[in-house]
Protein backbone atom coordinates (compact mmCIF):
# COMPACT_ATOMS: atom_id res chain seq x y z
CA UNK A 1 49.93 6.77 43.22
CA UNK A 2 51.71 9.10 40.76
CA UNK A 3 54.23 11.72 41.10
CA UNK A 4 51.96 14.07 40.26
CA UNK A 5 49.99 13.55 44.14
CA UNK A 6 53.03 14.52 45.67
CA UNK A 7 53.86 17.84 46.79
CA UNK A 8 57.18 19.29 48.13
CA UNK A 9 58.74 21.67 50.83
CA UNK A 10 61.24 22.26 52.93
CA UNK A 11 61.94 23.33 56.26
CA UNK A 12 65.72 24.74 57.18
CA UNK A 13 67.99 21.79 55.05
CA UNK A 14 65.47 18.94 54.95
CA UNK A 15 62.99 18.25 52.44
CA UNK A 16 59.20 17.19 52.94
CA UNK A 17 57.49 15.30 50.87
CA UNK A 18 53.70 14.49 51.35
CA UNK A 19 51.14 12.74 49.08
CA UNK A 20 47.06 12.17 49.73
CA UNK A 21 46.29 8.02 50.30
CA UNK A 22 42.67 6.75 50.99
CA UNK A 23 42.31 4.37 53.25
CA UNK A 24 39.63 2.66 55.46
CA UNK A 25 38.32 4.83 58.00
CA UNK A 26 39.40 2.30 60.58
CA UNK A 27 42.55 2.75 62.93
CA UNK A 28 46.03 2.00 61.27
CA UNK A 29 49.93 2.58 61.53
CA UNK A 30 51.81 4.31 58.93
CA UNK A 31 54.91 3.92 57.74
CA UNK A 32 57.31 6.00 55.88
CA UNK A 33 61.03 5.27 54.57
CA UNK A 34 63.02 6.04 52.01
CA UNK A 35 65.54 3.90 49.88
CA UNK A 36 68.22 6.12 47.87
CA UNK A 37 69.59 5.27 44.36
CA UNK A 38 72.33 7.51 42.06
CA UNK A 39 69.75 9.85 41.06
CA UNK A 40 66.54 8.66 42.42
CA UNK A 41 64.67 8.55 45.87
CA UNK A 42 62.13 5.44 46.45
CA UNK A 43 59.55 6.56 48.79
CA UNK A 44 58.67 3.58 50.43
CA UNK A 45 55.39 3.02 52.66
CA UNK A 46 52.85 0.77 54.12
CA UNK A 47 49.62 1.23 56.00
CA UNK A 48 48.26 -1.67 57.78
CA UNK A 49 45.19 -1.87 59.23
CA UNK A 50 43.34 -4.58 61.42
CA UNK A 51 40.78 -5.88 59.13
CA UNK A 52 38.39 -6.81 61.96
CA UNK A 53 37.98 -3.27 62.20
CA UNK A 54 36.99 -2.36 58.96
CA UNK A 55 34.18 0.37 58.07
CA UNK A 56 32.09 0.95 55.30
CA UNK A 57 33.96 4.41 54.65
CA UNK A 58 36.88 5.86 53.53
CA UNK A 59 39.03 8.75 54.63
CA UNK A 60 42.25 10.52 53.42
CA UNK A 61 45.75 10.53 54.91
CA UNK A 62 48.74 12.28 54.73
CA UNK A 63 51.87 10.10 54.11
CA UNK A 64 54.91 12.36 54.60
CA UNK A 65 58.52 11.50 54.58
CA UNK A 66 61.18 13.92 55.45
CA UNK A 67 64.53 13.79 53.42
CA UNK A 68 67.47 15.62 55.54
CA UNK A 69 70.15 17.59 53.14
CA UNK A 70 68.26 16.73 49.92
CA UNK A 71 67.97 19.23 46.87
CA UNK A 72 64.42 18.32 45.39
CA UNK A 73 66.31 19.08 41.75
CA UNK A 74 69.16 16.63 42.12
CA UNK A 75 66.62 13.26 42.30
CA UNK A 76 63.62 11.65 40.83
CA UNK A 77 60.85 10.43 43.42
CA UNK A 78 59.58 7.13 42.72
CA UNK A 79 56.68 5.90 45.20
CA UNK A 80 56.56 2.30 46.45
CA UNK A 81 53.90 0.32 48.66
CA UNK A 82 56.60 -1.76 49.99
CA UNK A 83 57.46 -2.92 53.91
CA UNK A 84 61.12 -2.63 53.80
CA UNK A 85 61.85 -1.22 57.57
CA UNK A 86 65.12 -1.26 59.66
CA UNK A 87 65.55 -3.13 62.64
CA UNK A 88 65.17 0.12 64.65
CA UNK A 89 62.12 0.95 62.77
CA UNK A 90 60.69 -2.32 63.69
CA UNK A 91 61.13 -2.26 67.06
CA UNK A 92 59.49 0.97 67.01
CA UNK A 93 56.60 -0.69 64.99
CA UNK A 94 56.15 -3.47 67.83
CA UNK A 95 53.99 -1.48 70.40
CA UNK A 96 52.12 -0.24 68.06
CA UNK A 97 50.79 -3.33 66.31
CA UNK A 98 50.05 -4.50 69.59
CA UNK A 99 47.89 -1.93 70.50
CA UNK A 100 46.48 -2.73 67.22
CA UNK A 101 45.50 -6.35 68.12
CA UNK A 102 43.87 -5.52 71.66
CA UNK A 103 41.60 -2.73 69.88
CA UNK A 104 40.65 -5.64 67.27
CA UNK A 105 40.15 -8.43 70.64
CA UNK A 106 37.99 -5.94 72.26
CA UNK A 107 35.75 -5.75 68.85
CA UNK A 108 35.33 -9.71 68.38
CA UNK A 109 38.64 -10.18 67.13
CA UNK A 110 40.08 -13.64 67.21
C-alpha cells in the first residue's frame, strides 16, 4: 500500500479517493474512514473476511473513501490498515457481520 496506488477525484466539493487491494475471493465487509491531522489525512480501512470461507483465489477491490470540502493540495494521504470505527459506524457494521457468520454456519462453520 503506497501513495502511489491511490488515485484522486472529485465530484461537486468532495474529494474521492480510491486505491486497488487484493483480497480473497471470498465474501467480506469493507470499511473506510478517515482520521484528520494539521496537514495530513489517514485513510484508515479494514476488510474482514470469514476465514471458513476462504478460496484458493484472489480478486481486486476498490477501497474508496470520500472526503467532503477537502482540497487534495492542502494534505498528505497516509494509508492505514487499522479498525478505528465510530460508534455509529459500528452499529452499522453489526448486521453485516452477522450475515457474515450464517453464510460461514451454512458452509461447516463452527
Amino acid at each position: 500500500m503506497t501513495n502511489s496506488d491511490l488515485s484522486f477525484s472529485t465530484s461537486g466539493s468532495e474529494l474521492i479517493v480510491k486505491m486497488p487491494f487484493s483480497i480473497n475471493n471470498s465474501p467480506y465487509i469493507l470499511w473506510a474512514g478517515t482520521a484528520f491531522h494539521p496537514n495530513e489525512i489517514c485513510l484508515n480501512f479494514e476488510v474482514i473476511q470469514n476465514r471458513d470461507l476462504f478460496v484458493r483465489s484472489q480478486k481486486e477491490i476498490e477501497i474508496e473513501w470520500r472526503i467532503p470540502d477537502c482540497d487534495e493540495q492542502r494534505f498528505s494521504f497516509h494509508v492505514r490498515r487499522c479498525f478505528l470505527p465510530t460508534t455509529e459506524e459500528l452499529t452499522e457494521l453489526i448486521p453485516k457481520l452477522q450475515q457474515l457468520a450464517v453464510v460461514g454456519n451454512k458452509f461447516g462453520g463452527i
